[in-house]
C-alpha atoms as a PDB file:
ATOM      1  CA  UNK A   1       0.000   0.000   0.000  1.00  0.00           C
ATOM      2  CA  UNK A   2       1.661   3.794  -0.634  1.00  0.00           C
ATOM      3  CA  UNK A   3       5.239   3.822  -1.271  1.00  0.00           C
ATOM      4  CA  UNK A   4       7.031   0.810   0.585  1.00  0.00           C
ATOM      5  CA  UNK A   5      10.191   3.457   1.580  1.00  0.00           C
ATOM      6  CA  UNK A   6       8.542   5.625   2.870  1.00  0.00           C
ATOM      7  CA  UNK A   7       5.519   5.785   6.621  1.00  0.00           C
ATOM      8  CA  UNK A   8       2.358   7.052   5.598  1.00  0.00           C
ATOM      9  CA  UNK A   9      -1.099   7.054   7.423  1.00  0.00           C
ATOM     10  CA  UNK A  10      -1.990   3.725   5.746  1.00  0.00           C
ATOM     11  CA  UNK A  11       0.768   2.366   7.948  1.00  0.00           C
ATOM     12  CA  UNK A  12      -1.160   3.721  10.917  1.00  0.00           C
ATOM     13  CA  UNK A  13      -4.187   2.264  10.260  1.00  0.00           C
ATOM     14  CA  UNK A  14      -2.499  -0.715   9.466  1.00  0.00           C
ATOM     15  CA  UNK A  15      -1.012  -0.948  12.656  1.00  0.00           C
ATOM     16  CA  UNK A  16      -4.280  -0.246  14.736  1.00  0.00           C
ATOM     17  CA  UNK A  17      -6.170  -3.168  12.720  1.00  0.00           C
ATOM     18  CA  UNK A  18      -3.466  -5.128  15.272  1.00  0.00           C
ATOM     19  CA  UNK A  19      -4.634  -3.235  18.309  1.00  0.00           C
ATOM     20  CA  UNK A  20      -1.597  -0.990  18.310  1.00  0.00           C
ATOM     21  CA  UNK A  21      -1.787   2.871  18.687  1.00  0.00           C
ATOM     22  CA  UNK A  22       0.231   5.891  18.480  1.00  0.00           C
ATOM     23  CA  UNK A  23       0.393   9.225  19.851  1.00  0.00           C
ATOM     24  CA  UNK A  24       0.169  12.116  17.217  1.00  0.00           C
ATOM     25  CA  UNK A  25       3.742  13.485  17.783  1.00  0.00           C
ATOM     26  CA  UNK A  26       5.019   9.934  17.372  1.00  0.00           C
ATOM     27  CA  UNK A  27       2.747  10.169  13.838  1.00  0.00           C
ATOM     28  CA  UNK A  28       4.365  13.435  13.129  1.00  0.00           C
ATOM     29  CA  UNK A  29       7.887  12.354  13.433  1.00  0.00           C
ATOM     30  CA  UNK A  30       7.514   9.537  11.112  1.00  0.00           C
ATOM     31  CA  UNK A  31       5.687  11.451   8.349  1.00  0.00           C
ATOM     32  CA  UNK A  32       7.201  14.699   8.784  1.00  0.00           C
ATOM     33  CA  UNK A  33      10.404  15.258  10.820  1.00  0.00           C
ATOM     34  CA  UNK A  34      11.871  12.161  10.341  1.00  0.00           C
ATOM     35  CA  UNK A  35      10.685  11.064   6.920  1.00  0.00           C
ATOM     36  CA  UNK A  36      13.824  11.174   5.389  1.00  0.00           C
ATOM     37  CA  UNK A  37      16.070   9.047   8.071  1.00  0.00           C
ATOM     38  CA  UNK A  38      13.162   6.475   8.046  1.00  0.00           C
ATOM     39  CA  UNK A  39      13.041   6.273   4.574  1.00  0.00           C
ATOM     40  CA  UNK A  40      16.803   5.710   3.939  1.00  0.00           C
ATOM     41  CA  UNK A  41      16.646   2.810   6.492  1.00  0.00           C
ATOM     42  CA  UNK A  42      13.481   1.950   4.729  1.00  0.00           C
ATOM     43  CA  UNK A  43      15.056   1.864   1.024  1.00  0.00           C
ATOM     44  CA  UNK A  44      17.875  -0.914   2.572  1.00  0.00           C
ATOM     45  CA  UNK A  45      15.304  -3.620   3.303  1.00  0.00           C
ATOM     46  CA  UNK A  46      13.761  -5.593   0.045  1.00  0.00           C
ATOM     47  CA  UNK A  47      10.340  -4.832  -0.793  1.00  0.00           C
ATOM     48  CA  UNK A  48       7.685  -7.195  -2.169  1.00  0.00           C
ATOM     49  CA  UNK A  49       9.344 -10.167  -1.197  1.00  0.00           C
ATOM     50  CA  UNK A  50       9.184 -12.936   1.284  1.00  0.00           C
ATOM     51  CA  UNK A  51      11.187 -13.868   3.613  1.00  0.00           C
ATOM     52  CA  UNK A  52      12.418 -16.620   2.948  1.00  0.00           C
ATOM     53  CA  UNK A  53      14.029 -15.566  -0.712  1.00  0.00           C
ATOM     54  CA  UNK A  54      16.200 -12.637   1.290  1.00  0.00           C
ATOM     55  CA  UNK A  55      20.097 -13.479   2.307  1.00  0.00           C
ATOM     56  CA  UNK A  56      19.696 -14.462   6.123  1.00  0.00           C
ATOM     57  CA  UNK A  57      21.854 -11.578   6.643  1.00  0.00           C
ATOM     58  CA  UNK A  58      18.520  -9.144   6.252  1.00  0.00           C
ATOM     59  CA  UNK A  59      17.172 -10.636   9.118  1.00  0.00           C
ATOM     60  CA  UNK A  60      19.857 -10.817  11.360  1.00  0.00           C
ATOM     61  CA  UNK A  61      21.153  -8.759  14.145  1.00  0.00           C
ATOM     62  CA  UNK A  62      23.093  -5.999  12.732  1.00  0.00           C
ATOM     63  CA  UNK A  63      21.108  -6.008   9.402  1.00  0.00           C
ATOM     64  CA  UNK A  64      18.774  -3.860   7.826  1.00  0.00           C
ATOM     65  CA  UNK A  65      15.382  -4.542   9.505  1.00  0.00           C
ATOM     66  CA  UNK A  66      16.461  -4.744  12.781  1.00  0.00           C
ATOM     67  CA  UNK A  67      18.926  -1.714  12.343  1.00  0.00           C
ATOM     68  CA  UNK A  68      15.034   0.071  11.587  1.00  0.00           C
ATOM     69  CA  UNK A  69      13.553  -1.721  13.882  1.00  0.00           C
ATOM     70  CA  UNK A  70      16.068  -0.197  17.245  1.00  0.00           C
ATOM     71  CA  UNK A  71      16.165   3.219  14.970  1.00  0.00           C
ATOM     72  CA  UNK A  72      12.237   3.280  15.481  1.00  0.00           C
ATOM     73  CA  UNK A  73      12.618   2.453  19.185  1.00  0.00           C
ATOM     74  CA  UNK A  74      15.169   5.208  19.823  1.00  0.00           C
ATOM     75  CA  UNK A  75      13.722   7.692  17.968  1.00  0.00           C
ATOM     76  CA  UNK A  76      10.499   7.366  18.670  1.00  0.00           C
ATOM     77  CA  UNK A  77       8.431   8.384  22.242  1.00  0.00           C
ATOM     78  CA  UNK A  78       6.021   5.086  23.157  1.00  0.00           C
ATOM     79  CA  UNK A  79       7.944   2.896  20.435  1.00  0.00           C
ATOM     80  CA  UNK A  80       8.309   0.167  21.864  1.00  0.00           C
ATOM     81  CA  UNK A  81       9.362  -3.462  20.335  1.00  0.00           C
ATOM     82  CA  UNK A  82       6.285  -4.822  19.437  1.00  0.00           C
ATOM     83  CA  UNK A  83       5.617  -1.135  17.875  1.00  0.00           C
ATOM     84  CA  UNK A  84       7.913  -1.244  16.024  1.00  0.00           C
ATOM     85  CA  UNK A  85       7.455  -4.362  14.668  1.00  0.00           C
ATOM     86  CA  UNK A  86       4.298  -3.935  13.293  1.00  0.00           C
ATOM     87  CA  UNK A  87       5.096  -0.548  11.652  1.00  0.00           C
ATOM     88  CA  UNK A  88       7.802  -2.635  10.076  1.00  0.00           C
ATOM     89  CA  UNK A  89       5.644  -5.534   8.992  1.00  0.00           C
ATOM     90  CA  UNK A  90       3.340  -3.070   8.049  1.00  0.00           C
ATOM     91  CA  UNK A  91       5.606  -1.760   5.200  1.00  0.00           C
ATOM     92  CA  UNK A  92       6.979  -5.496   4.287  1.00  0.00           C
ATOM     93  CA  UNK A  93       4.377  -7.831   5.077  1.00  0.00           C
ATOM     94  CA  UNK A  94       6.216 -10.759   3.453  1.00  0.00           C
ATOM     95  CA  UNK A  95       9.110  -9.790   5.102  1.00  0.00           C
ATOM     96  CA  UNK A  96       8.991  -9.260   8.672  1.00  0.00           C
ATOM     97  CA  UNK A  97       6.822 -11.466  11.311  1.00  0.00           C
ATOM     98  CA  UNK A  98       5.062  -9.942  13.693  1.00  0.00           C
ATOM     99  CA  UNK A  99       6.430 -10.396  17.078  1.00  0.00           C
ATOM    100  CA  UNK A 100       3.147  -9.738  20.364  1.00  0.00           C
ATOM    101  CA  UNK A 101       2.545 -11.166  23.614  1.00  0.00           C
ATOM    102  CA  UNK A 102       0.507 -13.481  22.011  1.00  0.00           C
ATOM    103  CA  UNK A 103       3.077 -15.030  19.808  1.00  0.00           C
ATOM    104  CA  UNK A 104       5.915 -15.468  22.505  1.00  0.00           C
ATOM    105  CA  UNK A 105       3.211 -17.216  24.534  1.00  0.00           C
ATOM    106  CA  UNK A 106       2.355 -19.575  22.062  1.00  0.00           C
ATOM    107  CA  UNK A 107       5.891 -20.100  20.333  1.00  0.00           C
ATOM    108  CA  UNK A 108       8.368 -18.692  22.864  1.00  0.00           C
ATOM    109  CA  UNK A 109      10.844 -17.389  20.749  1.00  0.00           C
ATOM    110  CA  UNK A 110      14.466 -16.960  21.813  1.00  0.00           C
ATOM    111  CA  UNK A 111      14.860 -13.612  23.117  1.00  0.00           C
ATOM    112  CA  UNK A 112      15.936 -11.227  20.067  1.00  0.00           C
ATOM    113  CA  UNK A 113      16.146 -14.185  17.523  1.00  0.00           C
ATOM    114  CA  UNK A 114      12.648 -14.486  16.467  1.00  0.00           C
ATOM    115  CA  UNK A 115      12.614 -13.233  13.160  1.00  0.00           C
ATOM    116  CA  UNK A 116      16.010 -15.199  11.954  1.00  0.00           C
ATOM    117  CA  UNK A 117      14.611 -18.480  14.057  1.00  0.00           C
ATOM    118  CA  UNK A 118      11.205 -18.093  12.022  1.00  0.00           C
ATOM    119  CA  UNK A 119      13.593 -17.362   9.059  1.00  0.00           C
ATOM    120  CA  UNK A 120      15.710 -20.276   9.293  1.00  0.00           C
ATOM    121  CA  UNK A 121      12.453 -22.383   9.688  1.00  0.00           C
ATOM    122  CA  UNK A 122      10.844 -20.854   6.296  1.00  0.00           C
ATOM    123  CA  UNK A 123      13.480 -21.613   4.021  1.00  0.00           C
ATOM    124  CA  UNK A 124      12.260 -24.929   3.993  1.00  0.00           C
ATOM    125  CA  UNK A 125      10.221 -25.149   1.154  1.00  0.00           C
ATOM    126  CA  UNK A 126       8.706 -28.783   2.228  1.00  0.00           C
ATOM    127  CA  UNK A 127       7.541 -26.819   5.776  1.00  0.00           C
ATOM    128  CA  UNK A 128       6.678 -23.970   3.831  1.00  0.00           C
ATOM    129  CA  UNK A 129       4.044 -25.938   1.475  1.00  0.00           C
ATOM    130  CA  UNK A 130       2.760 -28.147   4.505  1.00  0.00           C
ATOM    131  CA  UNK A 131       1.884 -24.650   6.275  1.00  0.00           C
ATOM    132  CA  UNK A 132       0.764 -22.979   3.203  1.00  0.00           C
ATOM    133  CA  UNK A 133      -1.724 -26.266   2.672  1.00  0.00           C
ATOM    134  CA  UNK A 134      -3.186 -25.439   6.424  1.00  0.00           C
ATOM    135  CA  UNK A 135      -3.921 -22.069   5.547  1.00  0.00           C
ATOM    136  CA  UNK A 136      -5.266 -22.511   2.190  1.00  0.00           C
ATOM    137  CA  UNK A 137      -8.539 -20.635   3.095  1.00  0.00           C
ATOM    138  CA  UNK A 138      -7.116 -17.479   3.432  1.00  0.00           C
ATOM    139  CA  UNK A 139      -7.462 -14.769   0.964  1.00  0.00           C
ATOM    140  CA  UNK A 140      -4.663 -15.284  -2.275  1.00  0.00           C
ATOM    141  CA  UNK A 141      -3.691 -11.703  -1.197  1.00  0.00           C
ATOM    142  CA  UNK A 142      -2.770 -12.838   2.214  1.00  0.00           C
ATOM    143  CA  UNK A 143       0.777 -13.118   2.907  1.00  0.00           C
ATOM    144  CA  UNK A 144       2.165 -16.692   3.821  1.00  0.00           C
ATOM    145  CA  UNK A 145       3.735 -14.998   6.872  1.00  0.00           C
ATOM    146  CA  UNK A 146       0.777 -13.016   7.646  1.00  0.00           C
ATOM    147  CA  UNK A 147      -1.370 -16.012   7.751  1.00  0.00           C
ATOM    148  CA  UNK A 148       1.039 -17.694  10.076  1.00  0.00           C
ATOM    149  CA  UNK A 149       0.723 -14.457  12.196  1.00  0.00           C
ATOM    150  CA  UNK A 150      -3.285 -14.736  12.404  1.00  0.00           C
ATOM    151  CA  UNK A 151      -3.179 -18.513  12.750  1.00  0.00           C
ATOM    152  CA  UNK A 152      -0.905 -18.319  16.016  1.00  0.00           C
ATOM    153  CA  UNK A 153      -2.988 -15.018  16.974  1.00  0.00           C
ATOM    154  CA  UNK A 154      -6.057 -16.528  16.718  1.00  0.00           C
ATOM    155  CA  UNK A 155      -5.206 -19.854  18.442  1.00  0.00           C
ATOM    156  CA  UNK A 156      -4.223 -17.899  21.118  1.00  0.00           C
ATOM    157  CA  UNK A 157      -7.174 -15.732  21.872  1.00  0.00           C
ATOM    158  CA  UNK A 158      -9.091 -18.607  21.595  1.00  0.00           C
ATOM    159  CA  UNK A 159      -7.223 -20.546  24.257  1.00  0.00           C
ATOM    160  CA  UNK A 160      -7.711 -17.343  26.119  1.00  0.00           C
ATOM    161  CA  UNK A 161     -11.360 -17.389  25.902  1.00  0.00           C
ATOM    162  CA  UNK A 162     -12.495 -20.861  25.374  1.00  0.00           C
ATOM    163  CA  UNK A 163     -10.477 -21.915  28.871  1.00  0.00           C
ATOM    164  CA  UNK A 164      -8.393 -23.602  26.529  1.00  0.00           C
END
């Protein structure tokens, strides 16, 4: 949606369709006052493509998405990681997994190795196509990775409120 280098209201909206919200001045920073940094961090992460066809090196510590991802937390007032996260997967939803409470309760991640651990699980194209086949009923549009995202999500909540 928009330009992919560049935070625009879409991305906002985006990000409150996952229950996240953000203050105004935080809003302002990334459209006006900071456009340009975020943009430049933006423009060295692939766009329109999934994660599993990017050099592990993208997802690693040190790369490109999390060097954006700590540059939105340290920029930003009330940014915090799971913010940040989904402004990110908001821009490449193919790319980067969304990281919530809900997800390290389910999967329980290793601490700051989430997106390379679900990385290094997705470049299996045999586990790919088995999870792929599980989700079939989702919308074509829908994002392999985003359907993993609801699928955990929504297993979740209803654990929460079925009792389990």
């Amino acid at each position: 949606m928009g330009n992919p280098n560049r935070f625009e209201p879409s991305d906002l909206l985006a990000i409150e369709a996952l229950s996240v919200g953000l203050p105004r001045e935080v809003a302002a920073q990334l459209f006006v006052e900071k456009v340009d940094f975020f943009s430049e961090l933006l423009a060295d992460i692939p766009a329109n493509i999934d994660i599993w066809d990017v050099p592990r090196s993208v997802m690693e510590d040190g790369g490109p998405a999390e060097k954006l991802h700590s540059r939105l937390r340290e920029s930003l007032d009330e940014v915090d990681w799971v913010k940040a996260g989904k402004l990110l997967a908001s821009k490449r939803p193919r790319l980067v997994p969304i990281l919530d409470d809900f997800v390290i309760s389910e999967l329980k991640p290793p601490q700051g190795r989430f997106w390379v651990s679900l990385y290094d699980q997705l470049v299996d194209k045999k586990r790919r196509d088995t999870i792929a086949e599980v989700c079939s009923c989702a919308p074509d549009h829908v994002s392999l990775l985003r359907r993993i995202d609801v699928a955990v999500w929504m297993h979740v909540w209803a654990q929460r409120h079925d009792g389990g």
